[in-house]
C-alpha atoms as a PDB file:
ATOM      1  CA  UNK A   1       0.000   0.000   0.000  1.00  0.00           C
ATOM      2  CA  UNK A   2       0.754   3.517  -0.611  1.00  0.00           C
ATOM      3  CA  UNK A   3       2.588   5.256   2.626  1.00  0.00           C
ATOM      4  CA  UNK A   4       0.010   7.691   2.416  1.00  0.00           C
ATOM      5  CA  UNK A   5      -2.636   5.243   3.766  1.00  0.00           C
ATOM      6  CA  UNK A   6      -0.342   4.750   7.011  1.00  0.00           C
ATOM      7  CA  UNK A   7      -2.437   7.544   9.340  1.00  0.00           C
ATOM      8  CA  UNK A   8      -6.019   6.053   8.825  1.00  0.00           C
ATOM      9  CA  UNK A   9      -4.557   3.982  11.919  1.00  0.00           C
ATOM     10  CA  UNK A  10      -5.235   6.410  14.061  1.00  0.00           C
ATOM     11  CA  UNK A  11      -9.229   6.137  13.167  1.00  0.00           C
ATOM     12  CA  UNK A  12      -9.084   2.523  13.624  1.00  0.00           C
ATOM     13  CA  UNK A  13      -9.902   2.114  17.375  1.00  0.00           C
ATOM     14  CA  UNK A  14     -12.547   4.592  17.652  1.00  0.00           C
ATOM     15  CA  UNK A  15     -14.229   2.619  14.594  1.00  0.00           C
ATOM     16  CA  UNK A  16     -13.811  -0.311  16.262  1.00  0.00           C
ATOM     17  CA  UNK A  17     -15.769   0.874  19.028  1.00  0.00           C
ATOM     18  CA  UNK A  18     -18.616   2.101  16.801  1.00  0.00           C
ATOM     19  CA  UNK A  19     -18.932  -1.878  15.482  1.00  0.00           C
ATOM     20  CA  UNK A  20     -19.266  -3.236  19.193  1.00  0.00           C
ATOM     21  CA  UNK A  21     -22.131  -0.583  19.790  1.00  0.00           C
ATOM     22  CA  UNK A  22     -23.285  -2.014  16.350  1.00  0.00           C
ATOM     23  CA  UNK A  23     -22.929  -5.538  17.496  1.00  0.00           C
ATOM     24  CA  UNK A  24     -25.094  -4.553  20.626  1.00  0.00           C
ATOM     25  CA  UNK A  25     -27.842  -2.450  19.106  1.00  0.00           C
ATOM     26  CA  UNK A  26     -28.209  -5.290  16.903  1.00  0.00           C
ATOM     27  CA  UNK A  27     -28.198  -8.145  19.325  1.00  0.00           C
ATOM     28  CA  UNK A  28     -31.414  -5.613  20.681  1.00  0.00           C
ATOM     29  CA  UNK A  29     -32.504  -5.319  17.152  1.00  0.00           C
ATOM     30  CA  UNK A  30     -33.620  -9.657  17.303  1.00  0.00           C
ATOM     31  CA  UNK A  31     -36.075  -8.884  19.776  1.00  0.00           C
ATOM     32  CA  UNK A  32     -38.245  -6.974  17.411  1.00  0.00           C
ATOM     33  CA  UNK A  33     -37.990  -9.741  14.812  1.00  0.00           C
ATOM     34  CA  UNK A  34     -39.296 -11.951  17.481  1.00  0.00           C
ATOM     35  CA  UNK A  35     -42.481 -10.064  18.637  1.00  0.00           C
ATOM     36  CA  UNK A  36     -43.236  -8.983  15.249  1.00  0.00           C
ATOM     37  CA  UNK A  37     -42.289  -5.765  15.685  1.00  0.00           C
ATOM     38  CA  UNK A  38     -40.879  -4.863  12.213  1.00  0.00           C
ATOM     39  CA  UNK A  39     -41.950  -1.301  12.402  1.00  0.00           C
ATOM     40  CA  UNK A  40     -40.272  -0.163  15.207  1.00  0.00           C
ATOM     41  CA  UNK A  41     -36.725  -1.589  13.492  1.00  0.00           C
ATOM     42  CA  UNK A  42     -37.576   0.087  11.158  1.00  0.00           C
ATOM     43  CA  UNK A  43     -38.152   3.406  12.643  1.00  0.00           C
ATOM     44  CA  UNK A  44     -34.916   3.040  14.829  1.00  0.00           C
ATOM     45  CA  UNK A  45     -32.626   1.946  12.134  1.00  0.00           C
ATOM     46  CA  UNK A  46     -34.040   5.048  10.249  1.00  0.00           C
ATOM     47  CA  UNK A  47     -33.355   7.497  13.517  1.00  0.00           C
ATOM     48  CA  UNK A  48     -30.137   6.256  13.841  1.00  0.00           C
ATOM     49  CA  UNK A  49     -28.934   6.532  10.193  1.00  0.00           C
ATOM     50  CA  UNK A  50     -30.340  10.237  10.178  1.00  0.00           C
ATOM     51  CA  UNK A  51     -28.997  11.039  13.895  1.00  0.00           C
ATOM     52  CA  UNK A  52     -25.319   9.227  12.431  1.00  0.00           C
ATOM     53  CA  UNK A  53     -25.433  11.977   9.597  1.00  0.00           C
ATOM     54  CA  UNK A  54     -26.188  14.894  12.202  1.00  0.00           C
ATOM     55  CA  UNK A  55     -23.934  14.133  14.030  1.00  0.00           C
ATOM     56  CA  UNK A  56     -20.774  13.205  11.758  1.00  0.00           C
ATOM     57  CA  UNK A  57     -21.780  17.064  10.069  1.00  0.00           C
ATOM     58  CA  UNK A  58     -21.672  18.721  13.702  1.00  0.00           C
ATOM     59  CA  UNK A  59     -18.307  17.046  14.204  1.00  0.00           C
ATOM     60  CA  UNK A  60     -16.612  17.013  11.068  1.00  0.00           C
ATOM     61  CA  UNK A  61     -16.448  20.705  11.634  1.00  0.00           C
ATOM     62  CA  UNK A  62     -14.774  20.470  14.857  1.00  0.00           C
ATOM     63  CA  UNK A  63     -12.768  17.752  14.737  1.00  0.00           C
ATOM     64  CA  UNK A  64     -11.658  16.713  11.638  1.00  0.00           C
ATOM     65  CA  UNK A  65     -11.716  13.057  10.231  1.00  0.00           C
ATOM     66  CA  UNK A  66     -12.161  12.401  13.785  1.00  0.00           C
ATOM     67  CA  UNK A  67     -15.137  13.615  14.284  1.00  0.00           C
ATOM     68  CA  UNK A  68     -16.972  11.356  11.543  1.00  0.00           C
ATOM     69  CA  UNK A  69     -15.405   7.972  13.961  1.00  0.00           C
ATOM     70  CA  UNK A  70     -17.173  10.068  17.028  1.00  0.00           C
ATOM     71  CA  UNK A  71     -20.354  10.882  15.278  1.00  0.00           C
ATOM     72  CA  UNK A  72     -20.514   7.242  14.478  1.00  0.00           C
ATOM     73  CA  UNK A  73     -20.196   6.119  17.933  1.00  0.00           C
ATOM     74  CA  UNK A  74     -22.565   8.385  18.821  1.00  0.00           C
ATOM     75  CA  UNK A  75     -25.474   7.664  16.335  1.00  0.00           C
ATOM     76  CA  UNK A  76     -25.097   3.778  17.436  1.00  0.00           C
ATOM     77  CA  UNK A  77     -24.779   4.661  20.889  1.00  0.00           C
ATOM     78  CA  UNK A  78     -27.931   6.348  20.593  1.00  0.00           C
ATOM     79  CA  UNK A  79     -30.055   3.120  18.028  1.00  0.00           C
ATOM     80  CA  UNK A  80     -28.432   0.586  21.289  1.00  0.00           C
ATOM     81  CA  UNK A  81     -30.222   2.672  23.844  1.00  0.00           C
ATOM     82  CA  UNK A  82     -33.125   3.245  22.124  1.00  0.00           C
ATOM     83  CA  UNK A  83     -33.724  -0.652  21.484  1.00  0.00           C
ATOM     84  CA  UNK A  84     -32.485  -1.393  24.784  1.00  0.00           C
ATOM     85  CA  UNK A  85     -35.793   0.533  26.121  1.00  0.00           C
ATOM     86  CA  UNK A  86     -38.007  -1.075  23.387  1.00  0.00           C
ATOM     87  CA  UNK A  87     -36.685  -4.310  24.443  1.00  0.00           C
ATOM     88  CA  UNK A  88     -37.282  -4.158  27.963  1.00  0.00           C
ATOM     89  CA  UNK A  89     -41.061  -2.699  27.484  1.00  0.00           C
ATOM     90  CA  UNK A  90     -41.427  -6.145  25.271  1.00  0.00           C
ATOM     91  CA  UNK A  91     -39.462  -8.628  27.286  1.00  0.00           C
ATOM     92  CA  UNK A  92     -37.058  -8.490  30.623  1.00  0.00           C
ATOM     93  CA  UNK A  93     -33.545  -8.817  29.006  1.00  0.00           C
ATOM     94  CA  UNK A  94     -30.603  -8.518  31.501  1.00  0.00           C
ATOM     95  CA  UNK A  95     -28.020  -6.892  30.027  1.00  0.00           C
ATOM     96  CA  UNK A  96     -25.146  -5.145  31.830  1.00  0.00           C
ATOM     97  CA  UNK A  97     -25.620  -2.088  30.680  1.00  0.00           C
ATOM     98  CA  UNK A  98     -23.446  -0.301  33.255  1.00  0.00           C
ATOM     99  CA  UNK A  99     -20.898  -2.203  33.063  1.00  0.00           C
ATOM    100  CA  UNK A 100     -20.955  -1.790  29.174  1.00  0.00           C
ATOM    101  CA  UNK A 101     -20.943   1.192  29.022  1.00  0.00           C
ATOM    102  CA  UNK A 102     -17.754   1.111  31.677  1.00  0.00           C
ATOM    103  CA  UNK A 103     -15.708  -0.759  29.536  1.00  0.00           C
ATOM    104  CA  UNK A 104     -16.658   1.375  26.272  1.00  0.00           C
ATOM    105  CA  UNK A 105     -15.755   4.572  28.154  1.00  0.00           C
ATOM    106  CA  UNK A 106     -12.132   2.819  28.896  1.00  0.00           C
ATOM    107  CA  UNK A 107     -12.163   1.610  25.214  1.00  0.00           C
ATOM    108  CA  UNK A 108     -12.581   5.330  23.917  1.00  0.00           C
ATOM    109  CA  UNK A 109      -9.842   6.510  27.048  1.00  0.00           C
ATOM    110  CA  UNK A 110      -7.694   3.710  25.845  1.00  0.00           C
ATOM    111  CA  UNK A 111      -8.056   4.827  22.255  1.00  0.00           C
ATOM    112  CA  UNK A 112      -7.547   8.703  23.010  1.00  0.00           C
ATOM    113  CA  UNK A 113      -4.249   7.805  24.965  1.00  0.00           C
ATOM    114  CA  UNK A 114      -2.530   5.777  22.204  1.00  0.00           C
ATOM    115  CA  UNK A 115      -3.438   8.733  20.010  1.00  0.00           C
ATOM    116  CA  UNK A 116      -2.099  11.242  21.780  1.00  0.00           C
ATOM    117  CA  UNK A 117       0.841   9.128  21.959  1.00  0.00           C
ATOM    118  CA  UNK A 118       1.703   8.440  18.659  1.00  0.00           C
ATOM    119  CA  UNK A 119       5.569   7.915  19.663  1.00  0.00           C
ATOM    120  CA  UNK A 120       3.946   4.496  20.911  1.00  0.00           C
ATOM    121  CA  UNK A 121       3.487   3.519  16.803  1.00  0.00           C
ATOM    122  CA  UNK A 122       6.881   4.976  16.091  1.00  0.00           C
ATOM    123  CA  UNK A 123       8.676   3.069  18.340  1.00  0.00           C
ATOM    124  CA  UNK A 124       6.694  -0.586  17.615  1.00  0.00           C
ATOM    125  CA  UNK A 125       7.241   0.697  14.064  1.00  0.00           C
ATOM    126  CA  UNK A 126      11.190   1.193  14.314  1.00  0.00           C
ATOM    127  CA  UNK A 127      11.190  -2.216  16.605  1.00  0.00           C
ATOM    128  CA  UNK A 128       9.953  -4.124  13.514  1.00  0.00           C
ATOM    129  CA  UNK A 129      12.118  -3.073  11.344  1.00  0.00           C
END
């Protein structure tokens, strides 16, 4: 690949984060399958697509590239809670939700801090070599 492509690591873990919030709002997102409820996947998928867009334009503008990774966190952030809700008013699912959302604010801390400290890459990057 062309050397140019070598920063887009620095989007990596935050988009990573956005796919586990994806993983969760769809594990949420069988329940409506289940009980029929077609409509209402429907009309969250469609909230969180438009609230995704909103929010990657707000952020763009502020942050950069990196604002379009936190925008998408944020729109699936949003589609999980929203079907966590539905799902509970249809059936009781225990879910650690707390301690989910623990270990995704550590995930995004974790991300910011390597980051930040991109000398962490250059060294692992001169090691290899």
């Amino acid at each position: 690949l062309n050397d140019s492509y070598i920063i887009a690591w620095k989007y990596v873990p935050y988009l990573c984060i956005a796919m586990i919030i994806s993983c969760y709002a769809s594990y949420f997102g069988v329940f409506y399958n289940v009980y029929k409820k077609n409509n209402k996947v429907f009309f969250n998928t469609a909230l969180g697509a438009v609230l995704n867009i909103v929010f990657n334009l707000f952020f763009v503008n502020i942050m950069g590239l990196y604002g379009i990774a936190c925008g998408t966190i944020l729109g699936y952030f949003v589609l999980w809670l929203l079907r966590v809700k539905d799902t509970n008013a249809l059936a009781q699912v225990h879910f650690p939700i707390k301690r989910s959302c623990c270990m995704l604010a550590l995930l995004m801390l974790m991300s910011t801090l390597l980051i930040i400290n991109d000398n962490v890459f250059i060294y692992f990057n001169y090691v290899s070599s």
